[in-house]
C-alpha atoms as a PDB file:
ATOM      1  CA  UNK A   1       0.000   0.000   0.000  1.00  0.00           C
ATOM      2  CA  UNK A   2       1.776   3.167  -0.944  1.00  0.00           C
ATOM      3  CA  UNK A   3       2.133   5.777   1.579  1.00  0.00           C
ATOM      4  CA  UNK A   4       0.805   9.112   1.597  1.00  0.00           C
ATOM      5  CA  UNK A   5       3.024  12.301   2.875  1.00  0.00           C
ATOM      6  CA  UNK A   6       0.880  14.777   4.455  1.00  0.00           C
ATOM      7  CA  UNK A   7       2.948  18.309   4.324  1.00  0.00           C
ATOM      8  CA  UNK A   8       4.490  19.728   7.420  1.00  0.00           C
ATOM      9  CA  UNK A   9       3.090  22.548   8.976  1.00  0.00           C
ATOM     10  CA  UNK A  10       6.151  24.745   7.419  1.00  0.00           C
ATOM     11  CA  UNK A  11       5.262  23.349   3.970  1.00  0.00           C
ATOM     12  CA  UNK A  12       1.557  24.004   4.199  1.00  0.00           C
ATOM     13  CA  UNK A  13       2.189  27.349   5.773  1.00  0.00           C
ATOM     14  CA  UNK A  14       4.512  28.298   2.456  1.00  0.00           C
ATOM     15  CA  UNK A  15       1.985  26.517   0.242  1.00  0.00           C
ATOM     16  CA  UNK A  16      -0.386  29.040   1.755  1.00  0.00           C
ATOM     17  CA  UNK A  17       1.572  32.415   1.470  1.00  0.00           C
ATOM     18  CA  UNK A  18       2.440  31.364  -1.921  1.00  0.00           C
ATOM     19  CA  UNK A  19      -1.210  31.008  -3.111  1.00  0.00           C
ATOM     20  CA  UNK A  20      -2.057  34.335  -0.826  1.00  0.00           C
ATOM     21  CA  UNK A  21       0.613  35.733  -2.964  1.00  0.00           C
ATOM     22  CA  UNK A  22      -0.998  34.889  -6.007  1.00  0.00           C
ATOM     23  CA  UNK A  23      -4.253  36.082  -5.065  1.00  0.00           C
ATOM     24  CA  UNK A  24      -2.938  39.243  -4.022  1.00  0.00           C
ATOM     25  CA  UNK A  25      -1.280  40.206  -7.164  1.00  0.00           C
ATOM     26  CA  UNK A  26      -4.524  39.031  -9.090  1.00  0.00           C
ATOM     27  CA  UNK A  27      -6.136  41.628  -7.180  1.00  0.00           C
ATOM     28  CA  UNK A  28      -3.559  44.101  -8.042  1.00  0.00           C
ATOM     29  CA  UNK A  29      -3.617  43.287 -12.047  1.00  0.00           C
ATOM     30  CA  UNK A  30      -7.082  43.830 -11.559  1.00  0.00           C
ATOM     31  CA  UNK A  31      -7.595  47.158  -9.762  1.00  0.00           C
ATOM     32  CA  UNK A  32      -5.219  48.407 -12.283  1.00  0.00           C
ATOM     33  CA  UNK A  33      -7.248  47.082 -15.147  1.00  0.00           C
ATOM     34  CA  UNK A  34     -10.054  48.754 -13.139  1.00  0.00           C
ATOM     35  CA  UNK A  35      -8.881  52.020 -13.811  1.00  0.00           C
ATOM     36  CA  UNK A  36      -7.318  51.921 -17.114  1.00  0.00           C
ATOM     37  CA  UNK A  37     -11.317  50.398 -18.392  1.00  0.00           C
ATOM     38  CA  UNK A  38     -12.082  53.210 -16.482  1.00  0.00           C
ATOM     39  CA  UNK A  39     -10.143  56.035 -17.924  1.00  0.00           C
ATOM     40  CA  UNK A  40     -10.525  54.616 -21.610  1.00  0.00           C
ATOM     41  CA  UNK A  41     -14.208  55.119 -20.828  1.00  0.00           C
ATOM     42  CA  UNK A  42     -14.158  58.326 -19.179  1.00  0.00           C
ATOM     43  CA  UNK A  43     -12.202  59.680 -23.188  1.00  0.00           C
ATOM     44  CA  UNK A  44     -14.534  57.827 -24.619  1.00  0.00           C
ATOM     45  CA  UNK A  45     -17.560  59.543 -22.679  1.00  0.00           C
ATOM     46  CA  UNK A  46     -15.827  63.161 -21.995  1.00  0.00           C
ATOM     47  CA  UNK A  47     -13.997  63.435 -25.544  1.00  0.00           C
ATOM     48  CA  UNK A  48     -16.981  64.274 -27.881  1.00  0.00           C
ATOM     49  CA  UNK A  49     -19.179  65.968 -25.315  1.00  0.00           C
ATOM     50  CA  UNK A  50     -16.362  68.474 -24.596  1.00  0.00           C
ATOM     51  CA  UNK A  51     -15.524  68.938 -28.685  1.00  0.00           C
ATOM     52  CA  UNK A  52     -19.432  69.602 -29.115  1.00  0.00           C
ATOM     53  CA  UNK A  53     -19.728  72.336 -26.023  1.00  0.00           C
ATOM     54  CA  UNK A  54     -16.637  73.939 -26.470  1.00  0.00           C
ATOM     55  CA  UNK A  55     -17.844  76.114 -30.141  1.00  0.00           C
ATOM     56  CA  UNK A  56     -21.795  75.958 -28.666  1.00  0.00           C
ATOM     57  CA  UNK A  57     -20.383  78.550 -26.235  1.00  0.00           C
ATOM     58  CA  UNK A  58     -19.451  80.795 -28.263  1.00  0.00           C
ATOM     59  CA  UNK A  59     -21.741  80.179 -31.359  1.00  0.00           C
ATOM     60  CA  UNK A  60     -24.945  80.428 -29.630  1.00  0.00           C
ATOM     61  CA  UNK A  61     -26.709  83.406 -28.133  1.00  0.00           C
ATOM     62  CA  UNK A  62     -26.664  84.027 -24.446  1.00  0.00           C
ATOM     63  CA  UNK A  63     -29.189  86.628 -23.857  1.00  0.00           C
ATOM     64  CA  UNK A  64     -31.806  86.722 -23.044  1.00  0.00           C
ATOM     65  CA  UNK A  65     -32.026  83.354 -22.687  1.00  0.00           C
ATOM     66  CA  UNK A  66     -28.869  81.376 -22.364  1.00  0.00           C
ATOM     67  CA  UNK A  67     -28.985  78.942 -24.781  1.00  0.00           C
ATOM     68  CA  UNK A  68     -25.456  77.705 -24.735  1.00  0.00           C
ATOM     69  CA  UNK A  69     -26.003  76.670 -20.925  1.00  0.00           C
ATOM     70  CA  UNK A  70     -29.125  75.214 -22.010  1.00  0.00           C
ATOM     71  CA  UNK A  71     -27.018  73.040 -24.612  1.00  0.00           C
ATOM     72  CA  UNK A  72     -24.521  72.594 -22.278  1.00  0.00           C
ATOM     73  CA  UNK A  73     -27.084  71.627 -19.699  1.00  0.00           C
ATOM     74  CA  UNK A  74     -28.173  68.879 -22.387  1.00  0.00           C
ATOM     75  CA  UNK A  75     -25.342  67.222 -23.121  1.00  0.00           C
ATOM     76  CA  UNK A  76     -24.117  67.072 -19.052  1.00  0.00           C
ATOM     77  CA  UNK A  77     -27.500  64.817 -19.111  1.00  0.00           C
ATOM     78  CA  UNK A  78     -26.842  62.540 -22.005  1.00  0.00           C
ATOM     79  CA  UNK A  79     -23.372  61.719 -20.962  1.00  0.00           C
ATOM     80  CA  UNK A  80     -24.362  61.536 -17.681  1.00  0.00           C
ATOM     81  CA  UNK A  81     -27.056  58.988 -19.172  1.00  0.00           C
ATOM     82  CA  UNK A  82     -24.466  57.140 -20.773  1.00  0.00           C
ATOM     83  CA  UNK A  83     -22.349  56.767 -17.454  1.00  0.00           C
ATOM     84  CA  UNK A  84     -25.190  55.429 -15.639  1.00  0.00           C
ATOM     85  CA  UNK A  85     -26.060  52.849 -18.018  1.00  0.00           C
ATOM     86  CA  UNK A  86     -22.594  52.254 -19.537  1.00  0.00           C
ATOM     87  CA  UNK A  87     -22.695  48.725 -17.904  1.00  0.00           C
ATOM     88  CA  UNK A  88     -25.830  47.243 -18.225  1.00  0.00           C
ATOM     89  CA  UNK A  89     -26.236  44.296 -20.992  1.00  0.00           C
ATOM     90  CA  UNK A  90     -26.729  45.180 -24.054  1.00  0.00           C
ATOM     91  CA  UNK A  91     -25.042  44.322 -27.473  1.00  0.00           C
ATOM     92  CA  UNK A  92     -23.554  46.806 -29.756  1.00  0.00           C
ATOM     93  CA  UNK A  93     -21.068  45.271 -32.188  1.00  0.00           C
ATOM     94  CA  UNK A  94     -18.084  43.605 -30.424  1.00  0.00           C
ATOM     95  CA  UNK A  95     -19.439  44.916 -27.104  1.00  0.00           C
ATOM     96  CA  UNK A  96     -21.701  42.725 -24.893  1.00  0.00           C
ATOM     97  CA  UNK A  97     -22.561  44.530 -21.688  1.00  0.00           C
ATOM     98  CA  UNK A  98     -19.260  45.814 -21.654  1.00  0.00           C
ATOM     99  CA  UNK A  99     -18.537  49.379 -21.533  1.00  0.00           C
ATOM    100  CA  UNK A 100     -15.653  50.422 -24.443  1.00  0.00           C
ATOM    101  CA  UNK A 101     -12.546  50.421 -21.645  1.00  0.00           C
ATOM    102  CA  UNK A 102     -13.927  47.093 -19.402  1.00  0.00           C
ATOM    103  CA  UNK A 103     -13.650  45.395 -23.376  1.00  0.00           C
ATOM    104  CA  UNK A 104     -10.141  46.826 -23.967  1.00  0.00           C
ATOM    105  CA  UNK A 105      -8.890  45.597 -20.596  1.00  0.00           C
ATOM    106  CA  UNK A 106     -11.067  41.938 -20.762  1.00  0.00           C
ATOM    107  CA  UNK A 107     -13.245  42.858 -17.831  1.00  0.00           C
ATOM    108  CA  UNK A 108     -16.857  42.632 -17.492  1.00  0.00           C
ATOM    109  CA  UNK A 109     -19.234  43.436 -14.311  1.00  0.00           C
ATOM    110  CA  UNK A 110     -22.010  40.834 -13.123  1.00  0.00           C
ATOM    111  CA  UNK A 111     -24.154  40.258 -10.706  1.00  0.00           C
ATOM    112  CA  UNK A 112     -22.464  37.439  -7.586  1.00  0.00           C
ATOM    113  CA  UNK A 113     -23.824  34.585  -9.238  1.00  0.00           C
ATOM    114  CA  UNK A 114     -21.656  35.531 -12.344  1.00  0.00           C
ATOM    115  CA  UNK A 115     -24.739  36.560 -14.933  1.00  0.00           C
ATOM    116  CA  UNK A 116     -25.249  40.081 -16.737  1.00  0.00           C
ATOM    117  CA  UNK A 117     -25.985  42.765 -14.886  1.00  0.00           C
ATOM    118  CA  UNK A 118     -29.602  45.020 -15.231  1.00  0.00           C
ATOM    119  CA  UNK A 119     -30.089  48.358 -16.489  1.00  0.00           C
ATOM    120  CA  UNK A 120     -31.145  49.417 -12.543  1.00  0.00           C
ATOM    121  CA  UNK A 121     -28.023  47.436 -11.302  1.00  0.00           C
ATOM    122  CA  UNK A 122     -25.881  49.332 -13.569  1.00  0.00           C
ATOM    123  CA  UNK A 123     -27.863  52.611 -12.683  1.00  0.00           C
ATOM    124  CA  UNK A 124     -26.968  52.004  -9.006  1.00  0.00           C
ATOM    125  CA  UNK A 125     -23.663  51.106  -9.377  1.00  0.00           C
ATOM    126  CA  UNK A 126     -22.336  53.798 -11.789  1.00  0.00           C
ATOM    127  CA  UNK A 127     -24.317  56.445  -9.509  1.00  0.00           C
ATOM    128  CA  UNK A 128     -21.530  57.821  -7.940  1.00  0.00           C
ATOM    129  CA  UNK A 129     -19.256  58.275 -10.734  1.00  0.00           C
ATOM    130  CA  UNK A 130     -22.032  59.948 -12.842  1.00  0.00           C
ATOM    131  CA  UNK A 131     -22.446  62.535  -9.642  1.00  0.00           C
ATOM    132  CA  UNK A 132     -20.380  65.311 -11.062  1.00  0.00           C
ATOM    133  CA  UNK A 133     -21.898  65.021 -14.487  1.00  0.00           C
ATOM    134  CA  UNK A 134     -25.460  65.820 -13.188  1.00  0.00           C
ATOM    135  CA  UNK A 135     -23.963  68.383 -10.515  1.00  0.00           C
ATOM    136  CA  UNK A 136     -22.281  70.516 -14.001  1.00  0.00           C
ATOM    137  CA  UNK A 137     -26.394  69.241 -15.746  1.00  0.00           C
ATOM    138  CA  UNK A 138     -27.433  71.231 -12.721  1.00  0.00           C
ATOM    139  CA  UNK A 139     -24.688  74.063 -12.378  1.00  0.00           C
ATOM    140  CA  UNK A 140     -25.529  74.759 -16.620  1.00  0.00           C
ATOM    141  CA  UNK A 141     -29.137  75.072 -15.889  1.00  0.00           C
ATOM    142  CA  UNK A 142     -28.791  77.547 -13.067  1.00  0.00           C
ATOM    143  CA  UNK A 143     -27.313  79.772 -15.936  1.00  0.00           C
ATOM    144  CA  UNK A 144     -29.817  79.374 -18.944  1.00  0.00           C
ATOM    145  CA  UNK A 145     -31.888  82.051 -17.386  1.00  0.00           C
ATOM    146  CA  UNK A 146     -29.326  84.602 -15.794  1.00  0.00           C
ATOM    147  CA  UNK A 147     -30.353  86.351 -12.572  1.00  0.00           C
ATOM    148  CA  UNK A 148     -27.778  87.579 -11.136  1.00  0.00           C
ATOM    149  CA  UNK A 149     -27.847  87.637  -7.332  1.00  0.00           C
ATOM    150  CA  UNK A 150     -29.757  84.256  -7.226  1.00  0.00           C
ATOM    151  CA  UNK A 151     -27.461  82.281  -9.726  1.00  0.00           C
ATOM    152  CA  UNK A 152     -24.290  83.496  -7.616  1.00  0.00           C
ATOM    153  CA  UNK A 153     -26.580  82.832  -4.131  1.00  0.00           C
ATOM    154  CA  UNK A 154     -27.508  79.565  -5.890  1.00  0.00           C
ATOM    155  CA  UNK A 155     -23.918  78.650  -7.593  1.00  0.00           C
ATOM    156  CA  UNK A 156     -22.174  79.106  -4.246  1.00  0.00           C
ATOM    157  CA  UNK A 157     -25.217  77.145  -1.434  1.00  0.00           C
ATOM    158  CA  UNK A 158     -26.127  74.637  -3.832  1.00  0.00           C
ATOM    159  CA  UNK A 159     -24.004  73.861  -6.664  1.00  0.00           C
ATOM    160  CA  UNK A 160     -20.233  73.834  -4.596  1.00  0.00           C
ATOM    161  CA  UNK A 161     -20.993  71.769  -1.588  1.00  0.00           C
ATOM    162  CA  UNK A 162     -22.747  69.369  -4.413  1.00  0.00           C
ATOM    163  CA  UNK A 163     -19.446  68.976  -6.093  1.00  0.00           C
ATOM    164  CA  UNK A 164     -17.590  68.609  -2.538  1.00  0.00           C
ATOM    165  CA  UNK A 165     -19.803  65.414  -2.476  1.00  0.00           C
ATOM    166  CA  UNK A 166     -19.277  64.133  -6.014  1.00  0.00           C
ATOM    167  CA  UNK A 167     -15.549  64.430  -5.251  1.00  0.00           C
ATOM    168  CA  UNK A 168     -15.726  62.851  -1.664  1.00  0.00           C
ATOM    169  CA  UNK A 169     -18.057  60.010  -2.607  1.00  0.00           C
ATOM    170  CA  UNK A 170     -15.726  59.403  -5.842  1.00  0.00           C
ATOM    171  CA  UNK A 171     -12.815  59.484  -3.475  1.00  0.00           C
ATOM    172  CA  UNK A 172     -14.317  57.246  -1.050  1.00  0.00           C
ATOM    173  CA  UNK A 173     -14.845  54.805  -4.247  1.00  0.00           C
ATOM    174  CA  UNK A 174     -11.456  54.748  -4.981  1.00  0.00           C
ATOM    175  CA  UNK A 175     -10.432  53.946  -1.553  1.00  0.00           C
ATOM    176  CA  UNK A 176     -13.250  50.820  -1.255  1.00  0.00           C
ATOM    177  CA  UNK A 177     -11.491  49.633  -4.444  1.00  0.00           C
ATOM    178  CA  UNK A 178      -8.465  49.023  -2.330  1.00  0.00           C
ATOM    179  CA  UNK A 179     -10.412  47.905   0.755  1.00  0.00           C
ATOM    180  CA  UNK A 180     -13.237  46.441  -0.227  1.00  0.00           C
ATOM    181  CA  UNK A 181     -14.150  42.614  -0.181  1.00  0.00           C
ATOM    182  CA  UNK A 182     -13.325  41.675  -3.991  1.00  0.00           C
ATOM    183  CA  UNK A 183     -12.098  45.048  -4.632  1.00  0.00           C
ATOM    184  CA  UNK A 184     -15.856  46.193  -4.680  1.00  0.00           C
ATOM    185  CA  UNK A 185     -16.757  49.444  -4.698  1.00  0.00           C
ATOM    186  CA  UNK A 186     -19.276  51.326  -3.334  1.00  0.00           C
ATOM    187  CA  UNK A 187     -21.596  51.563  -6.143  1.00  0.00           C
ATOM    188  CA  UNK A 188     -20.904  47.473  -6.395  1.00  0.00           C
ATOM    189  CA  UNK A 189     -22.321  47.180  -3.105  1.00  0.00           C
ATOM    190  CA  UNK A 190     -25.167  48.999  -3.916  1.00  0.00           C
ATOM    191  CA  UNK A 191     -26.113  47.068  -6.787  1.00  0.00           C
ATOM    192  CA  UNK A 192     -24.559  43.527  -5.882  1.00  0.00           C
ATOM    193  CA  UNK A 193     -22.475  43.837  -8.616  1.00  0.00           C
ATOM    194  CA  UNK A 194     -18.256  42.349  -9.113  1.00  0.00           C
ATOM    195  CA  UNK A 195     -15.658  42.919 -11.535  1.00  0.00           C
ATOM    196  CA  UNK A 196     -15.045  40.085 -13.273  1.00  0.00           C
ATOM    197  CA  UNK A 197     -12.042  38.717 -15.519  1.00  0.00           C
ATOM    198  CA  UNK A 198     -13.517  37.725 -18.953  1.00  0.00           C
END
């Protein structure tokens, strides 16, 4: 009868650091795939909504009504739109539920049992990122109709500590990426959603 060798304690303690090891630098690749998908995405989103604003500023009228903010305003929402649903399933060409950087790093979110993600899930976890598109939605459309004591009153006690919370919620996200049981986020939490390898 052949003999089995059980490992020492040493050898199973290695065995384990080794494989911890591997797991943590997983992780790593990971989070850094994480944020390349996610600046690729952010170009991809920011790129053409900034070359369309930029001449509407100074090609359309401002007075009386500003119409340029009201553009702006516009196109805050529809990228903002975008964001939000950027990771829901859907099929457009070579990407399925993917957003343009998740498919250029081989990355994909689902739910914990592994399957595509809803539009709502995606809604919930892309929330936070999308915060300081809808904050500038929300800063343009305090300016389509310029009063000027109330859109300053407004600009400063609504519109700045709106953007402090954009930028601390985002901030927090970035630190729960580090923290975070499977690297989740916040806005995974939220929705139940993981980052998945492809």
């Amino acid at each position: 009868m052949a003999e089995i060798k059980l490992p020492t304690q040493a050898e199973a303690q290695q065995q384990m650091k080794k494989k911890l090891a591997e797991m943590d630098n997983f992780l790593q690749r990971l989070i850094f795939k994480r944020f390349i998908a996610t600046f690729i995405d952010m170009v991809m989103l920011s790129a053409p909504a900034i070359i369309i604003m930029l001449p509407a500023m100074f090609l359309l009228p401002q007075k009386p009504v500003n119409l340029a903010a009201l553009f702006n305003c516009v196109i805050f929402l529809i990228v903002a739109l975008a964001m939000l649903l950027k990771d829901s399933h859907y099929q457009i060409g070579p990407l399925d539920g993917q957003s343009m950087g998740k498919k250029a790093m081989n990355i994909r979110v689902t739910d914990l049992a592994g399957k595509p993600i809803t539009a709502m899930m995606s809604i919930r976890r892309n929330i936070i990122p999308a915060l300081p598109l809808l904050v500038s939605a929300v800063s343009a459309a305090l300016h389509i109709v310029q009063i000027p004591v109330i859109s300053k009153f407004l600009g400063i006690a609504v519109i700045l500590p709106l953007f402090l919370v954009a930028l601390v919620a985002n901030i927090y996200e970035l630190y729960k990426i580090h923290t975070g049981e499977q690297n989740r986020r916040w806005g995974d939490e939220l929705a139940g959603t993981v980052v998945r390898h492809d």
